[in-house]
N, C-alpha and C. Protein backbone atom coordinates (compact mmCIF):
# COMPACT_ATOMS: atom_id res chain seq x y z
N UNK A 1 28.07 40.38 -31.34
CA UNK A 1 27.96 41.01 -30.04
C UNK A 1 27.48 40.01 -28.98
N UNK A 2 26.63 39.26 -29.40
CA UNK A 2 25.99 37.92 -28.40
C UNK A 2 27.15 37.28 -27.71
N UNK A 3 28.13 36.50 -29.46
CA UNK A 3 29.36 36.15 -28.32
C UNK A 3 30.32 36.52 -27.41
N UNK A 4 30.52 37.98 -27.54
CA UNK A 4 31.33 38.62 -26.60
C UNK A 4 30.59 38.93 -25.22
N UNK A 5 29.35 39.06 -25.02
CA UNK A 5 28.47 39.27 -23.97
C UNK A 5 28.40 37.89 -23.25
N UNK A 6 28.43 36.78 -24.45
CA UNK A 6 28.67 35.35 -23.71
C UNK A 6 29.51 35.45 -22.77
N UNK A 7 30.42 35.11 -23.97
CA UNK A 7 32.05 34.84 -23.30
C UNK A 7 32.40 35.60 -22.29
N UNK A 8 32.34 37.14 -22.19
CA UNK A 8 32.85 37.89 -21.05
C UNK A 8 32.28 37.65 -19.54
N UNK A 9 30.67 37.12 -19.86
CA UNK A 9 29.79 36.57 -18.49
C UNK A 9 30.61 35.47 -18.46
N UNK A 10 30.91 34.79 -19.08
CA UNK A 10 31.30 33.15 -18.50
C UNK A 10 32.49 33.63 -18.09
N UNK A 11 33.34 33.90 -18.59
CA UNK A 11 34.69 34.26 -18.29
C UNK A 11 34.68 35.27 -16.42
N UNK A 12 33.76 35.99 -16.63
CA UNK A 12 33.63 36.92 -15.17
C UNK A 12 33.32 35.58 -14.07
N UNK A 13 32.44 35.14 -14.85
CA UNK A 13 31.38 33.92 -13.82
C UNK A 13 32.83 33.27 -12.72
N UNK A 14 33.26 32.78 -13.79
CA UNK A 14 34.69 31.44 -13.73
C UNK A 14 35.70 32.49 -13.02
N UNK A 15 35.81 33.68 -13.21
CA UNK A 15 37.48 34.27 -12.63
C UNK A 15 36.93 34.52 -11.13
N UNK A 16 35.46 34.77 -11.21
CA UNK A 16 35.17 35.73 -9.47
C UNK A 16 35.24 34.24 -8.86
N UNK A 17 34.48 33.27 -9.31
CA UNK A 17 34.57 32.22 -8.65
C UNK A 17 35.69 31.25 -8.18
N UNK A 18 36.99 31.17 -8.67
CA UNK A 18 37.95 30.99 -8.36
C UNK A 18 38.79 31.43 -7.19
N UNK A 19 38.57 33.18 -7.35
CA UNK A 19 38.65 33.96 -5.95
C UNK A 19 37.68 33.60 -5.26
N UNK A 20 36.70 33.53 -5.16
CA UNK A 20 35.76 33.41 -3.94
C UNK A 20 36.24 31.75 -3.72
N UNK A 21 36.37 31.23 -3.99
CA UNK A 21 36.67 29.62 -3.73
C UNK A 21 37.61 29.59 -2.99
N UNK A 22 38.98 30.82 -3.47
CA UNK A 22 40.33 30.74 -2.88
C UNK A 22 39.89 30.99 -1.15
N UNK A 23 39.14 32.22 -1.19
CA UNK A 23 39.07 32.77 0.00
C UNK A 23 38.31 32.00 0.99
N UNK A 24 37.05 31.54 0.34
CA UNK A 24 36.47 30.55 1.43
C UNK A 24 37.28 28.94 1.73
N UNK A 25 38.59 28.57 0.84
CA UNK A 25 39.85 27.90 1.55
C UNK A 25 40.33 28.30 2.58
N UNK A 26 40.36 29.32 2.71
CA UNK A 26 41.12 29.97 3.67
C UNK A 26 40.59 30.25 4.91
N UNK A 27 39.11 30.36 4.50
CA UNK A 27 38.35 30.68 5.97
C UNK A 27 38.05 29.26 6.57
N UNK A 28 37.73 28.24 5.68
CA UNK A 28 37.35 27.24 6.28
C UNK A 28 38.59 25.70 6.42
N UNK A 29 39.58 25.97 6.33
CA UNK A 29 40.88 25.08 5.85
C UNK A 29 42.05 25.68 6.06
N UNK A 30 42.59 26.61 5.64
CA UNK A 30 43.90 27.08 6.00
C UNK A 30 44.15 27.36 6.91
N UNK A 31 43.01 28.53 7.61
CA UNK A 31 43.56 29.67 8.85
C UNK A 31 42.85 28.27 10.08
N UNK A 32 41.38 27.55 9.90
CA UNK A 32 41.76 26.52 11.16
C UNK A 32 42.58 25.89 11.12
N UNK A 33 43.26 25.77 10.14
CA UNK A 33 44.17 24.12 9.96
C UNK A 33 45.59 25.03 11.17
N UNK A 34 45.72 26.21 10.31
CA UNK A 34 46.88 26.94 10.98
C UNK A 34 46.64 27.14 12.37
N UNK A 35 45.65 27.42 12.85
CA UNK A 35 44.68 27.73 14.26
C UNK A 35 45.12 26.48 15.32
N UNK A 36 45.83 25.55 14.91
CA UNK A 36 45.87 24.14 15.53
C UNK A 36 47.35 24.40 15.69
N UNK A 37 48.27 25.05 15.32
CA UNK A 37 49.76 25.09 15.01
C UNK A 37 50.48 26.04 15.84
N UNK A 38 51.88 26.01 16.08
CA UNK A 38 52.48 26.83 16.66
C UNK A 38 51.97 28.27 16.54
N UNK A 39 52.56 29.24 16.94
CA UNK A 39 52.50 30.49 16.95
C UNK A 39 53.62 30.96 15.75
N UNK A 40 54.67 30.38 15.73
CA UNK A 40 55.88 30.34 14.46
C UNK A 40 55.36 29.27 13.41
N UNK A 41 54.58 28.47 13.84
CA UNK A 41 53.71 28.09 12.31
C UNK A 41 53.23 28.76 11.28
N UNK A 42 52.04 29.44 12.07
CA UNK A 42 51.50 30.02 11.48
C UNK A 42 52.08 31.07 10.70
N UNK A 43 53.17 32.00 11.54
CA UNK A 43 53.56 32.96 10.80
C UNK A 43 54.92 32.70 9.89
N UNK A 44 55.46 31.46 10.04
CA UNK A 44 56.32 31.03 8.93
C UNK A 44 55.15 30.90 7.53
N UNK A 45 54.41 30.07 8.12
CA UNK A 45 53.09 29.22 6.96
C UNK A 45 52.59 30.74 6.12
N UNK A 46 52.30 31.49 6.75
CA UNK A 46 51.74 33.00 5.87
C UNK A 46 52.95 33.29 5.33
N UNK A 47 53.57 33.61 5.70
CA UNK A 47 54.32 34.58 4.89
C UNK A 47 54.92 33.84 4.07
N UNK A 48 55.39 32.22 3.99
CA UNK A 48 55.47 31.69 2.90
C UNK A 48 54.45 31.73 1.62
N UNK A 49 53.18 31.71 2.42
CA UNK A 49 51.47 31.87 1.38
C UNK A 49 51.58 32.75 0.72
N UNK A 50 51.76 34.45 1.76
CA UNK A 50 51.99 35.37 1.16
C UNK A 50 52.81 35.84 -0.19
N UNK A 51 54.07 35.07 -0.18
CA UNK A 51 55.09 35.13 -1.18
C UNK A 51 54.59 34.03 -2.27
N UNK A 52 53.93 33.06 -2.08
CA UNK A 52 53.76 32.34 -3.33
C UNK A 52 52.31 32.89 -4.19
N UNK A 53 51.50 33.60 -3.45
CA UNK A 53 50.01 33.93 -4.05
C UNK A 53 50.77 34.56 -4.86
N UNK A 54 51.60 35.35 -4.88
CA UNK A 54 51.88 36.12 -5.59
C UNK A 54 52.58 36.17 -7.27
N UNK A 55 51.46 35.50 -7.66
CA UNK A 55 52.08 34.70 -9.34
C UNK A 55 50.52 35.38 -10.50
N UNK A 56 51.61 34.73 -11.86
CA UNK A 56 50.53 35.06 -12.84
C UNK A 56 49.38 34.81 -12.58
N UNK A 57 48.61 33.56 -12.16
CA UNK A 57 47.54 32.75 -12.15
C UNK A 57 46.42 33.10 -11.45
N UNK A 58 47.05 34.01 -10.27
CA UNK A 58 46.64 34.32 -9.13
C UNK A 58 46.08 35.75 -9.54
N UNK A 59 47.17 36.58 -10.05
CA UNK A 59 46.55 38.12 -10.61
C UNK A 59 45.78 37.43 -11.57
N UNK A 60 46.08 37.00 -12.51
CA UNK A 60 45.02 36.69 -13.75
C UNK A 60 43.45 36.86 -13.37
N UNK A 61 43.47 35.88 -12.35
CA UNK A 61 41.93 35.93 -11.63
C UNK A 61 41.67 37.10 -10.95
N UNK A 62 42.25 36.90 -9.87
CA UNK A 62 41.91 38.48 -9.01
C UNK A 62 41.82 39.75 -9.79
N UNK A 63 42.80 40.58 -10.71
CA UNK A 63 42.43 41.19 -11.57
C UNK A 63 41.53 41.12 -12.78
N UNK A 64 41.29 40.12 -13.63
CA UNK A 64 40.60 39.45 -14.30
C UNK A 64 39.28 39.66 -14.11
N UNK A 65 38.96 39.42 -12.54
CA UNK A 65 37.57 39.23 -12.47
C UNK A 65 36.82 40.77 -12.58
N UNK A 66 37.40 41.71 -11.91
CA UNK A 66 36.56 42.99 -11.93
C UNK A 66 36.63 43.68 -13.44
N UNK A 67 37.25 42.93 -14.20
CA UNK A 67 37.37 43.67 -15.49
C UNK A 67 36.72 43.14 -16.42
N UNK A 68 36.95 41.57 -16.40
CA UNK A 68 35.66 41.37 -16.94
C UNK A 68 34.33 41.37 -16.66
N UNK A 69 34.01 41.59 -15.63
CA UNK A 69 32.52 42.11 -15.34
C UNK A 69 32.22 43.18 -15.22
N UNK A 70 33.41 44.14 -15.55
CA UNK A 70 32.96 45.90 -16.32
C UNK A 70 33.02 45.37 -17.29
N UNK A 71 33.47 44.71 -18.38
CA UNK A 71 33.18 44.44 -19.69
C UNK A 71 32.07 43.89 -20.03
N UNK A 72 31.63 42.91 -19.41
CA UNK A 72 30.48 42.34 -19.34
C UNK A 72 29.22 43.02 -19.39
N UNK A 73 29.19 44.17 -17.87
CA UNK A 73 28.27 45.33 -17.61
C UNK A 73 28.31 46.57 -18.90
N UNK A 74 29.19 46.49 -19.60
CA UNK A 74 29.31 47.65 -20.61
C UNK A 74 28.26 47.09 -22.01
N UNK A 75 28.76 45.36 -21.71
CA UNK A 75 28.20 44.92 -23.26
C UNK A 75 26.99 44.87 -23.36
N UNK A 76 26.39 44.30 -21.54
CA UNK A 76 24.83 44.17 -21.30
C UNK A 76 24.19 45.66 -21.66
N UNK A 77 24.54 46.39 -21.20
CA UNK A 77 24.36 47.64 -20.87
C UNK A 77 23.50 48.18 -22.54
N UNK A 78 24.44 47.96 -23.30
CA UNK A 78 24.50 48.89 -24.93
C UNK A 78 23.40 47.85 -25.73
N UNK A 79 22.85 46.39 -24.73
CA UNK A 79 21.80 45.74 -25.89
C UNK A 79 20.77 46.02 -24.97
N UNK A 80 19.87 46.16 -26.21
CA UNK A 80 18.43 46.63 -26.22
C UNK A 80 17.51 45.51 -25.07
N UNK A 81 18.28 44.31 -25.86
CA UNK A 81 17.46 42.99 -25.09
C UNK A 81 18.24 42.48 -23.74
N UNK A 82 19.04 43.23 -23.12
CA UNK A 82 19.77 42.42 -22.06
C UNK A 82 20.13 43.06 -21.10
N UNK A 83 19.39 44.17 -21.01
CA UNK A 83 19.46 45.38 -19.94
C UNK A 83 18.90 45.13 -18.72
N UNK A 84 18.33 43.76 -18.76
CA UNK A 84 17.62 43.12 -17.32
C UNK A 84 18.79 42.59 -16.63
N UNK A 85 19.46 42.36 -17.49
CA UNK A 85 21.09 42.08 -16.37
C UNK A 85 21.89 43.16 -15.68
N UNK A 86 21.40 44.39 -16.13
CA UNK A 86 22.42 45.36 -15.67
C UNK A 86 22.57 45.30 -14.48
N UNK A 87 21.22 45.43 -13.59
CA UNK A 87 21.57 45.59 -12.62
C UNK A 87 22.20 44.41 -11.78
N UNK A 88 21.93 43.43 -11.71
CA UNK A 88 22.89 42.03 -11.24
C UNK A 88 24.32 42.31 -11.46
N UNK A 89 24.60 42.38 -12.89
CA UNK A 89 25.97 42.74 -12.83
C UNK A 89 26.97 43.96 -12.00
N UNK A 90 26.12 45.34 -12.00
CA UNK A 90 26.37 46.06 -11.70
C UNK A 90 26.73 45.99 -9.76
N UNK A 91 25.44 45.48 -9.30
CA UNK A 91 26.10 44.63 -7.63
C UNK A 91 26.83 43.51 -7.48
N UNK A 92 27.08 43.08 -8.70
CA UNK A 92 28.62 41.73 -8.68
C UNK A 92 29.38 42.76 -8.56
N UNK A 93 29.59 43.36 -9.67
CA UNK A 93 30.83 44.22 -9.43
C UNK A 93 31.24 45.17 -8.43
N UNK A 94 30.22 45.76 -8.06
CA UNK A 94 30.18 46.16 -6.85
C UNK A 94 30.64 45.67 -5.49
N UNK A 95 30.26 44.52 -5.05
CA UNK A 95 30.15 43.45 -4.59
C UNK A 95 32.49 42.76 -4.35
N UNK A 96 32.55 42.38 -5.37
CA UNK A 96 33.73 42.24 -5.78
C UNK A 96 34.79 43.45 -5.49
N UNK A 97 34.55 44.88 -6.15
CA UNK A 97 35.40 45.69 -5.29
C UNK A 97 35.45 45.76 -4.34
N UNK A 98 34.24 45.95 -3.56
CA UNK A 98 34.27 46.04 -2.41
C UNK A 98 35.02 44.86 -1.04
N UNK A 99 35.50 43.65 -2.01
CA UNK A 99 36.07 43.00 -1.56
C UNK A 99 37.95 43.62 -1.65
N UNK A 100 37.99 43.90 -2.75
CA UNK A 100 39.02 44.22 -3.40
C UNK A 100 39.63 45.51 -2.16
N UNK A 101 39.10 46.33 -2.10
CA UNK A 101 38.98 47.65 -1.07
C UNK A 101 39.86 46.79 0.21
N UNK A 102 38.56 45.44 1.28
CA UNK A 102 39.23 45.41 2.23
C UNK A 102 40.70 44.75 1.97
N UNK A 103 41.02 44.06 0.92
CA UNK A 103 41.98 43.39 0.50
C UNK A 103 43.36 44.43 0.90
N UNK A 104 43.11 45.75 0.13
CA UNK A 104 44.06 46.49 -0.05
C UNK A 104 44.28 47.11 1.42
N UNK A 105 43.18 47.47 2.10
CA UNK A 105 43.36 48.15 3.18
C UNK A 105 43.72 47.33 4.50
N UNK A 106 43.10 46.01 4.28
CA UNK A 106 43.33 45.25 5.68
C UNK A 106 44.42 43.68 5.43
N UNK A 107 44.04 43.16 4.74
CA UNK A 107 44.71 41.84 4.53
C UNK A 107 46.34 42.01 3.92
N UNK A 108 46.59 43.09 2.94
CA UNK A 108 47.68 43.61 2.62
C UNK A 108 48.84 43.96 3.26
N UNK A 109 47.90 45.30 4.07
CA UNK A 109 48.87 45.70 5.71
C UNK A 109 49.32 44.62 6.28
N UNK A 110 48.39 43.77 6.54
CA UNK A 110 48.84 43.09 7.50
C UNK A 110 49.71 41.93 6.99
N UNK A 111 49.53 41.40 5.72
CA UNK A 111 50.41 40.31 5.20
C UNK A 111 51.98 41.02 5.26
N UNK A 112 51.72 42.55 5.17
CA UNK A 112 52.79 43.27 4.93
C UNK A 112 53.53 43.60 6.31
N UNK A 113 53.07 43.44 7.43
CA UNK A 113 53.27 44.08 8.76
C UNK A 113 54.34 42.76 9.12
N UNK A 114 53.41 41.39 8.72
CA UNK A 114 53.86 40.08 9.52
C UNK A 114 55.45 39.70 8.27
N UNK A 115 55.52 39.96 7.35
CA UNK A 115 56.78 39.93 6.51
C UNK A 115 57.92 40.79 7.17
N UNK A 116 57.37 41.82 7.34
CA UNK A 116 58.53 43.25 8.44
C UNK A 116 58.87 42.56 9.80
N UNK A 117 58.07 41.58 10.11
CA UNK A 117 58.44 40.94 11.19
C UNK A 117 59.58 40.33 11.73
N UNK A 118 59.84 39.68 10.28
CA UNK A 118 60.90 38.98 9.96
C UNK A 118 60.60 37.23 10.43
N UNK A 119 62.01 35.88 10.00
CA UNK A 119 61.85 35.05 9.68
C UNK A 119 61.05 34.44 11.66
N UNK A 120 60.48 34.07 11.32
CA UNK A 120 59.64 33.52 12.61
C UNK A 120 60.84 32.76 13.93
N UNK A 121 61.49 32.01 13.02
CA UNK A 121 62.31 31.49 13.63
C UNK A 121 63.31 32.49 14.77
N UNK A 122 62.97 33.76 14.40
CA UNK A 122 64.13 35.30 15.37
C UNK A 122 62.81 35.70 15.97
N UNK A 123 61.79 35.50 15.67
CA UNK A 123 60.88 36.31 16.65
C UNK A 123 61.05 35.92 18.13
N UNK A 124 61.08 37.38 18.53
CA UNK A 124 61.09 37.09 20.20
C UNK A 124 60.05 37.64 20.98
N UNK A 125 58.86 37.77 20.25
CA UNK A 125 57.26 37.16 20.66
C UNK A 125 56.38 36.84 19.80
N UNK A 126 56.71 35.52 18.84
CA UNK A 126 55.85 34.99 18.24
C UNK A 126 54.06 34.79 18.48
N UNK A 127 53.70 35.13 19.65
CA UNK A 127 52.59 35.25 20.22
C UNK A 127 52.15 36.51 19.82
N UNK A 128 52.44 37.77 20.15
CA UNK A 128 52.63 39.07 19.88
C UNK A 128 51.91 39.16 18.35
N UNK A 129 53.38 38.56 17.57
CA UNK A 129 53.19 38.84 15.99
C UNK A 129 51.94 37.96 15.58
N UNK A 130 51.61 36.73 16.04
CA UNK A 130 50.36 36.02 15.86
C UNK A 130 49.14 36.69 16.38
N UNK A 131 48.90 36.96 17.22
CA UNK A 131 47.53 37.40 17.69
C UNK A 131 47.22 38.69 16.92
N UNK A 132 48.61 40.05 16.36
CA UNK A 132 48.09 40.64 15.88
C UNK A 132 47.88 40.87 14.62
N UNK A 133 47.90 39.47 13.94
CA UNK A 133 47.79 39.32 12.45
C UNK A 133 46.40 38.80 12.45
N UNK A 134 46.65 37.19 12.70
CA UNK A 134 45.68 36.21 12.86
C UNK A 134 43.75 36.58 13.09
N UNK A 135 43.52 37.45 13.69
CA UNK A 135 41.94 37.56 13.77
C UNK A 135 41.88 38.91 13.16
N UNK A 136 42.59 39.92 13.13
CA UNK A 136 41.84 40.67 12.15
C UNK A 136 42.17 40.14 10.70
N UNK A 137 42.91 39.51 10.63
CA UNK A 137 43.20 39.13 9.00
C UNK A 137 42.07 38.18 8.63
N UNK A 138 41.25 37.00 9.58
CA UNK A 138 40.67 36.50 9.71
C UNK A 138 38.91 36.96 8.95
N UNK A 139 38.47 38.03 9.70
CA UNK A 139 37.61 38.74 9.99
C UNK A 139 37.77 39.63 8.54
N UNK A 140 38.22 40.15 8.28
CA UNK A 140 38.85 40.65 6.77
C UNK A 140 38.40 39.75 5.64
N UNK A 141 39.53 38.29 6.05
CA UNK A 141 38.80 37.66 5.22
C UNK A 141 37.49 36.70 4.85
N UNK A 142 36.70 36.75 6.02
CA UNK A 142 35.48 36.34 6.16
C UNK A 142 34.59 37.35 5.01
N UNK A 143 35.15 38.91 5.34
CA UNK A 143 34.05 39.63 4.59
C UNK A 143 34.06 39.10 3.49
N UNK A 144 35.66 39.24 3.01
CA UNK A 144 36.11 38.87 1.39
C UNK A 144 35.38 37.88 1.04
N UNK A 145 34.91 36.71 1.68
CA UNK A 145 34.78 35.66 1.29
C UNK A 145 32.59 35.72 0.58
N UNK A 146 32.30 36.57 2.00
CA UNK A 146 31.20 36.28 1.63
C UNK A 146 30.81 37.88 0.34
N UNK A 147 31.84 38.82 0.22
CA UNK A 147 31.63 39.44 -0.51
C UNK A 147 31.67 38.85 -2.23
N UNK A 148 33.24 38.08 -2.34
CA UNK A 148 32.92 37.53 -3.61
C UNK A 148 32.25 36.18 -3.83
N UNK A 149 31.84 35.86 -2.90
CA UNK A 149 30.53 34.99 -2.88
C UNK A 149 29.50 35.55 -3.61
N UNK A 150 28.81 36.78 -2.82
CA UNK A 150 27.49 37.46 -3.59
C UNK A 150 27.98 38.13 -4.95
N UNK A 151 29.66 37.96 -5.17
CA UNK A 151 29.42 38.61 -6.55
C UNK A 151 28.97 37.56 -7.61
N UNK A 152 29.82 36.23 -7.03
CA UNK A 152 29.65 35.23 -7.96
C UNK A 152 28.01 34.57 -7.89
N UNK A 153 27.54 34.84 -7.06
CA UNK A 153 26.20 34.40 -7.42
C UNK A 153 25.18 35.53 -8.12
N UNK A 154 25.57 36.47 -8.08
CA UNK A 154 24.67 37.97 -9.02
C UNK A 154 25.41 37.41 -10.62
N UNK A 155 26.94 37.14 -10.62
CA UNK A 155 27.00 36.84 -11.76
C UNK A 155 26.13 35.38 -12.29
N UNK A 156 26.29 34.51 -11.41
CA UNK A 156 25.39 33.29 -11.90
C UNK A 156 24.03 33.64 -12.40
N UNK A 157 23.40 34.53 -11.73
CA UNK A 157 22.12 34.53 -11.99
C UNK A 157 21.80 35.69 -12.67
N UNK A 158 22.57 36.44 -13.18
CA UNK A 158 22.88 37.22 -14.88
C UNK A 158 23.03 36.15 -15.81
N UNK A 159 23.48 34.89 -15.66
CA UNK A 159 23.61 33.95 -16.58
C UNK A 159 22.23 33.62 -16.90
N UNK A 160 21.59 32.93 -16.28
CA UNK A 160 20.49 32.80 -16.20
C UNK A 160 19.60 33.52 -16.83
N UNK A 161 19.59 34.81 -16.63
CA UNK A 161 18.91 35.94 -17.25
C UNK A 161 19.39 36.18 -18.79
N UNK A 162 20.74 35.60 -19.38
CA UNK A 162 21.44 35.36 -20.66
C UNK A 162 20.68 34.69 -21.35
């Protein structure tokens, strides 16, 4: 039972942190880098992003992570000696959906709004379609970022407590 309580923390540790890494790319590197670029940059540049996130490697983690840290929280949970983690784990995970939530509700729509747009190159107000992607998607993903931030550090410091 030790090693599966291991492994599933390390494994949660490593998948949230990958997402949170992805996202704070994005806040601090992608969207300024894009911020410097046309108005058809940017929205060629996403919706190309958009279509490639979209692979095994990418779910692996993003799904990955909230499941193994219900697995994790289930295993802590049932030992006698490791119930001082529950609650850490229990606000990672927390923490992490709640990223997951704005994902679905805000960053989605909108990855989804600027694809309906069509190829950038026909837009006939690339300004339009930029301004109304660009800062709330932004702002969205700032939360994301600092949300699976605090998950990955509640999980770090469940390690610790391991």
């Amino acid at each position: 039972m030790e090693t599966a309580r291991t492994a599933t923390l390390v494994a949660a540790t490593i998948s949230t942190g990958l997402i949170s890494g992805l996202f704070y790319a994005f806040s601090i590197a992608v969207m300024p880098g894009l911020a410097r670029g046309s108005d058809r940059t940017l929205v060629e540049t996403m919706q190309n992003i958009n279509k490639a996130i979209l692979n095994g490697w990418f779910i692996l983690a993003y799904l990955g992570a909230p499941v193994l840290t219900t697995a994790t929280l289930v295993l802590h949970a049932t030992g006698s000696d490791t119930r001082d983690s529950f609650l850490p784990l229990a606000a990672a995970l927390a923490a992490y959906v709640a990223s997951m939530i704005i994902t679905a509700r805000i960053n989605i729509p909108l990855n989804n709004a600027l694809e309906q747009a069509g190829p950038a190159e026909r837009l006939a107000d690339p300004t339009t379609t930029r301004t109304s992607y660009e800062a709330p998607w932004n702002k969205a993903n700032t939360w994301r970022t600092l949300l699976t931030t605090l998950s990955l550090a509640l999980l770090s410091y469940a390690l610790t407590l391991h």
